[in-house]
Protein backbone atom coordinates (compact mmCIF):
# COMPACT_ATOMS: atom_id res chain seq x y z
CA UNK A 1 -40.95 66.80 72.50
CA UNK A 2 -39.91 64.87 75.55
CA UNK A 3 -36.44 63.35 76.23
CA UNK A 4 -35.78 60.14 77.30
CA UNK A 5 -32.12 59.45 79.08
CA UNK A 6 -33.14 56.21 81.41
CA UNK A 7 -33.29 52.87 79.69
CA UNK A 8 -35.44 52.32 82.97
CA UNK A 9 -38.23 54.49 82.12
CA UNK A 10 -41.34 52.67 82.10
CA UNK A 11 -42.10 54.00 78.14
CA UNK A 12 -38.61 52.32 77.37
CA UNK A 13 -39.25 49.19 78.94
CA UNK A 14 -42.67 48.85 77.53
CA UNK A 15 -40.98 49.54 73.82
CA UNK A 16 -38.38 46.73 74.68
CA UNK A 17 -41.90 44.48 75.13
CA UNK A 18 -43.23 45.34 71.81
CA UNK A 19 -40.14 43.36 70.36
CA UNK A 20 -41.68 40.30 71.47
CA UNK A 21 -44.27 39.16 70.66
CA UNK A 22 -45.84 38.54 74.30
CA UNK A 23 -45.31 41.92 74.59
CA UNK A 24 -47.05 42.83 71.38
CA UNK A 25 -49.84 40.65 72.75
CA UNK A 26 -49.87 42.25 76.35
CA UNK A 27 -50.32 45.95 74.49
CA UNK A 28 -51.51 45.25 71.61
CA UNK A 29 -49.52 47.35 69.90
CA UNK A 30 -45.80 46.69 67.76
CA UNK A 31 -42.77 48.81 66.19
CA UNK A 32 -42.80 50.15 63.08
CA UNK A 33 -38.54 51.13 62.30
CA UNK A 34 -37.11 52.73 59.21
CA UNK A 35 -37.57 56.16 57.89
CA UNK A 36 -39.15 55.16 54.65
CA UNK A 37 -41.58 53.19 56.09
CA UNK A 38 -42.64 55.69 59.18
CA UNK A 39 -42.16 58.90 56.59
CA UNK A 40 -44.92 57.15 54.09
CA UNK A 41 -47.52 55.31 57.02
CA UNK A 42 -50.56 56.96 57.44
CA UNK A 43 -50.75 59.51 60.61
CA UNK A 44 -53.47 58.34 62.35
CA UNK A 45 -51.80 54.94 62.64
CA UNK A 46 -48.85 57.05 64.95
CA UNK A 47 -49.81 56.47 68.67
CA UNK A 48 -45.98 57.40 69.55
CA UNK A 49 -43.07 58.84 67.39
CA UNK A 50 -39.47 57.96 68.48
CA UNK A 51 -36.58 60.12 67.00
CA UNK A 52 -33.03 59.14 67.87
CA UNK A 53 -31.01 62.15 69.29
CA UNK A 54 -29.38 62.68 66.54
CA UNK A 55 -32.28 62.51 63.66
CA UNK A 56 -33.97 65.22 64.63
CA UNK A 57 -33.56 67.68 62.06
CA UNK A 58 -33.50 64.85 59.39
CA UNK A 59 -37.20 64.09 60.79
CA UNK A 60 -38.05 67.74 61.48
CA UNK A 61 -41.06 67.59 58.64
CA UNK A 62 -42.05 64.53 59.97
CA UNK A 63 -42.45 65.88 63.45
CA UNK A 64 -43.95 69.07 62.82
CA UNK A 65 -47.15 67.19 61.58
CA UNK A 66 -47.52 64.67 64.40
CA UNK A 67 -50.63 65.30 66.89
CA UNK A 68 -49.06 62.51 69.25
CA UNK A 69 -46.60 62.24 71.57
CA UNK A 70 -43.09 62.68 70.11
CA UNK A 71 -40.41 61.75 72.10
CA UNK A 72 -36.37 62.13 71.52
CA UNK A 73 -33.92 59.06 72.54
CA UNK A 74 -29.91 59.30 73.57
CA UNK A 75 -28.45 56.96 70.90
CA UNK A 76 -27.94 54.46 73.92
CA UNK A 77 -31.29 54.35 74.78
CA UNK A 78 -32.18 54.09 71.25
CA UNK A 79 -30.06 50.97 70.50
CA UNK A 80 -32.12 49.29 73.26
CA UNK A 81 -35.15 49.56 71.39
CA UNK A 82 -34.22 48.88 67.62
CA UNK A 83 -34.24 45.78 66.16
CA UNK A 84 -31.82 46.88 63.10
CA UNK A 85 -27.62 47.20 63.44
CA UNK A 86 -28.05 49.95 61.21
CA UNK A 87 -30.86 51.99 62.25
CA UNK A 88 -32.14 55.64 60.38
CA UNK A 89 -32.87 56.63 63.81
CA UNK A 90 -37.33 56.59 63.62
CA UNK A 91 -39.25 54.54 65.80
CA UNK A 92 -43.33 54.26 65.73
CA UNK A 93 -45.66 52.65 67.92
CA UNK A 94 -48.87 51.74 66.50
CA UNK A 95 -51.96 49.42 67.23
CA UNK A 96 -52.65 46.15 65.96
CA UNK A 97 -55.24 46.16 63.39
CA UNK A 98 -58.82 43.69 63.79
CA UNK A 99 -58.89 41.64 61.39
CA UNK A 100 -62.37 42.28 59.27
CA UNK A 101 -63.97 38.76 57.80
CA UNK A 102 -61.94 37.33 54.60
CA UNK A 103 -64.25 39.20 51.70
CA UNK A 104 -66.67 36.93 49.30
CA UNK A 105 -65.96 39.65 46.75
CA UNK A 106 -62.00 39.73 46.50
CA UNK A 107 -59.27 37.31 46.34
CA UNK A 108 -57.34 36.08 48.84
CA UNK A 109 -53.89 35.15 49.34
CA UNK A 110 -53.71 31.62 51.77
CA UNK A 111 -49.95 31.33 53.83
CA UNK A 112 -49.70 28.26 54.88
CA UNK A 113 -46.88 27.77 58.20
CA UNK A 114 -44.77 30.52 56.74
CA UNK A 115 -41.62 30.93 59.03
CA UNK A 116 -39.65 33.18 57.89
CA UNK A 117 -40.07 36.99 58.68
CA UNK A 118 -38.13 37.99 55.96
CA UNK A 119 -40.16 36.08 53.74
CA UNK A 120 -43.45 36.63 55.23
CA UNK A 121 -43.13 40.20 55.13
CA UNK A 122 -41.82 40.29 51.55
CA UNK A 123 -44.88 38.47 50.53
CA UNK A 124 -46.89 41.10 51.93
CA UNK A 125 -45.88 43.59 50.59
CA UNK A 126 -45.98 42.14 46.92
CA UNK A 127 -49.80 40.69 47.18
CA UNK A 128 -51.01 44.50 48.16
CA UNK A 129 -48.48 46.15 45.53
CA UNK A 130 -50.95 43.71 43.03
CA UNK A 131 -54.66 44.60 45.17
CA UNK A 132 -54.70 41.78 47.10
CA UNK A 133 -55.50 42.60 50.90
CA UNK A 134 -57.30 39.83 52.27
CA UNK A 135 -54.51 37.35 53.58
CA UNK A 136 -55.01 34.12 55.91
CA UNK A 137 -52.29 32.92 58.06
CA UNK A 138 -51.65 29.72 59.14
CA UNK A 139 -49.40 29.09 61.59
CA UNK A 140 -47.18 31.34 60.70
CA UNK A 141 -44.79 33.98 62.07
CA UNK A 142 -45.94 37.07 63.41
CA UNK A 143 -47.07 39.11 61.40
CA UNK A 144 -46.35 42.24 63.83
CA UNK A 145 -43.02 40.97 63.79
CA UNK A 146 -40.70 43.72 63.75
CA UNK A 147 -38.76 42.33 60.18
CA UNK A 148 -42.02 41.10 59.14
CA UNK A 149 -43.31 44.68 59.26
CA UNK A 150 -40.03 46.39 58.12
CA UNK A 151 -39.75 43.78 54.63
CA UNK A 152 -43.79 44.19 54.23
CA UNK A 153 -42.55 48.08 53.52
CA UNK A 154 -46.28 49.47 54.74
CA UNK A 155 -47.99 46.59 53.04
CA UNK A 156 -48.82 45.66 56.27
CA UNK A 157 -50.80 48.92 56.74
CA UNK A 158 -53.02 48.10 54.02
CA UNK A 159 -53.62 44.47 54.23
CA UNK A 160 -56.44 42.30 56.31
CA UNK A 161 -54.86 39.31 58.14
CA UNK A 162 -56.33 37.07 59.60
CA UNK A 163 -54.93 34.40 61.86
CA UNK A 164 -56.14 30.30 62.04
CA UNK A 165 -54.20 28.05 64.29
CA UNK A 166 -55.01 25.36 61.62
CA UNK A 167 -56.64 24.93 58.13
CA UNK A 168 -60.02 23.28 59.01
CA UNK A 169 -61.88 26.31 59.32
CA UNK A 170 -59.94 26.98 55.95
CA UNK A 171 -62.73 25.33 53.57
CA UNK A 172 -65.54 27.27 54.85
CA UNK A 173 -64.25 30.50 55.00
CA UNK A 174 -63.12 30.27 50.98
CA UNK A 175 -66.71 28.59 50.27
CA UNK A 176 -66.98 30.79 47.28
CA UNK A 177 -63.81 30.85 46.11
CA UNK A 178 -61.57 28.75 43.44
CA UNK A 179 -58.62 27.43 46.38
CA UNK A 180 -55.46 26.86 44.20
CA UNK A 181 -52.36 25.71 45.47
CA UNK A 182 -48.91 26.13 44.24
CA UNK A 183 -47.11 23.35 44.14
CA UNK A 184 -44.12 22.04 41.78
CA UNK A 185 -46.45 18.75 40.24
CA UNK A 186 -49.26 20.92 39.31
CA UNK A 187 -50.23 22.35 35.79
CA UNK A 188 -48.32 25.32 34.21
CA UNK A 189 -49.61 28.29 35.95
CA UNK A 190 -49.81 30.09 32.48
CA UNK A 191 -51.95 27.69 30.82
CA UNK A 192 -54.66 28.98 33.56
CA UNK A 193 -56.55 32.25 33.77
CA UNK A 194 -58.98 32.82 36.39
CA UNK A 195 -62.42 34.08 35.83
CA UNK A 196 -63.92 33.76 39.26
CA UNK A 197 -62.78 34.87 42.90
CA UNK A 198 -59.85 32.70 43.59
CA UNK A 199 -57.67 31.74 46.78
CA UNK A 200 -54.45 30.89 46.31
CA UNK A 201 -52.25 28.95 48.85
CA UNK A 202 -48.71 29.40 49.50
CA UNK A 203 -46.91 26.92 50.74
CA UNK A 204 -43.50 27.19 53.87
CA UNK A 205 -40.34 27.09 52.69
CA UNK A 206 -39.19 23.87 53.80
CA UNK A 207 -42.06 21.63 53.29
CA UNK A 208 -44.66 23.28 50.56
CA UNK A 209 -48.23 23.38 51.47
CA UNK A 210 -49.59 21.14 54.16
CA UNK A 211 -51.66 17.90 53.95
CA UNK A 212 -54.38 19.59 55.72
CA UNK A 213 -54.40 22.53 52.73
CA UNK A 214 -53.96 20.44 50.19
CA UNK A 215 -56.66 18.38 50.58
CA UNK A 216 -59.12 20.85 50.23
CA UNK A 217 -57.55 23.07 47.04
CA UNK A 218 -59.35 22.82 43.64
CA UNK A 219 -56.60 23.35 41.80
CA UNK A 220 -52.62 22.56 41.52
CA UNK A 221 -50.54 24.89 39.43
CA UNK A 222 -46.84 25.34 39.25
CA UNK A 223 -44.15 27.98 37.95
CA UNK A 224 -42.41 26.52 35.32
CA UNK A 225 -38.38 26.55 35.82
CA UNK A 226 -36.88 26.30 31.74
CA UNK A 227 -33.41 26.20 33.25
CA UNK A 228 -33.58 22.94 35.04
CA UNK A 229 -31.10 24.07 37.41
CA UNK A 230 -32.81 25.07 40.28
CA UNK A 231 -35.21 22.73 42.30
CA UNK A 232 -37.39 25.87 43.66
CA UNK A 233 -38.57 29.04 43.77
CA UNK A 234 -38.23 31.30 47.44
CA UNK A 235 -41.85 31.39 48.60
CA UNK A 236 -42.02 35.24 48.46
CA UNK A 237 -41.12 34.96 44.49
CA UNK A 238 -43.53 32.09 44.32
CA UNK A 239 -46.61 34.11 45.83
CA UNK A 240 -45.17 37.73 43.64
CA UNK A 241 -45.15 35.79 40.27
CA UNK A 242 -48.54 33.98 40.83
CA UNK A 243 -50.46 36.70 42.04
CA UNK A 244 -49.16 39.14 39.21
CA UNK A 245 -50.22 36.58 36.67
CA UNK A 246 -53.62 36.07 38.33
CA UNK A 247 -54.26 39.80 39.43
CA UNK A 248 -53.03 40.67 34.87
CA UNK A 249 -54.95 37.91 34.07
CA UNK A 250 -58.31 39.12 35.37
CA UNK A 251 -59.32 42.68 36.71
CA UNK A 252 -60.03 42.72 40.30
């Protein structure tokens, strides 16, 4: 293991970089923090392992299996790089993943301008957790984002995203799928089962799913609320419920 004291080493400053996402873009690489999430990611996917000073002997198992470079950080150093208040003290490096061509044969899960990291990486992780991995982003954050990766808890390992500045390319890619669209004014979501590759499209936070998306989905279903007290439902819960239901309903 190598020690790094100088918040002006150049392997410091390029881990700064990955917390942005030009930098992610200039090395196409990003951070993966937390010692759940680092512990449990495959090994292969570890170009660089970064213990804090003070976590080595809680990592100790960890590190006696890597084949890359480990290195060892002073706390101060180590603050520079993390993106948490709190952090376990693990940092990896690893390299972004090209995206394969959305599948003909699965189902796919359709994010339409999807902000939030929090949110974005909570979906992630819930659409895998129910054998979805095919996922199509549109305009929306990061995914390499560090929070989207540490909320997507190693969904993000497992799932195939690819990126579209805007939906008109949408249509052709899902030309053999049933697009479906959650939205509020649509039919009870339980009244429908699907029996054919579906595609279903999850709408921002603020503003549900775009004109540009909604003009091409086949179907509009919606999560009934019995209480009547609450207007919504958090995207991430939206996309969890619907894709259990769907995923239950038919076997993948």
């Amino acid at each position: 293991m190598d020690k790094l004291s100088s918040a002006k080493n150049p392997i410091v400053s390029k881990l700064r970089a990955l917390k942005s996402k030009e930098g992610r873009d200039e090395f196409d690489e990003y951070l993966v923090e937390g010692g759940i999430i680092v512990t449990d990611m495959p090994k292969k996917m570890i170009k660089q392992l970064f213990v804090r000073e003070d976590s080595i002997q809680k990592y100790q198992t960890l590190i006696d299996t890597m084949t890359s470079d480990v290195y060892v950080l002073k706390d101060s150093i180590f603050k520079v790089i993390s993106d948490t208040e709190t952090s376990s003290g693990i940092v990896a490096v690893a390299a972004r993943k090209i995206p394969t061509d959305i599948s003909h044969l699965r189902p796919v899960i359709v994010l339409d301008e999807i902000r939030d990291a929090g949110n974005m990486g909570t979906i992630i992780r819930s659409v895998v957790a129910f054998g979805v991995y095919d996922i199509i982003a549109i305009n929306c954050v990061d995914h390499y984002n560090p929070k989207v990766v540490r909320a997507s808890m190693g969904g993000i390992f497992h799932s195939n995203i690819v990126n579209l500045c805007d939906s008109k390319k949408l249509k052709k890619i899902l030309n053999d799928h049933l697009i479906i669209g959650l939205d509020s004014r649509g039919s009870n979501i339980y009244d429908f089962n699907p029996d054919c590759n579906w595609a279903l499209i999850i709408g921002s936070e603020a503003h549900g799913i775009s004109s540009e998306a909604r003009s091409i989905v086949d179907k509009l279903l919606a999560i009934p609320m019995l209480s009547g007290k609450i207007e919504s439902l958090n995207a991430a819960v939206s996309a969890a419920i619907a894709t259990s239901w769907f995923c239950n309903s038919k076997i993948i």
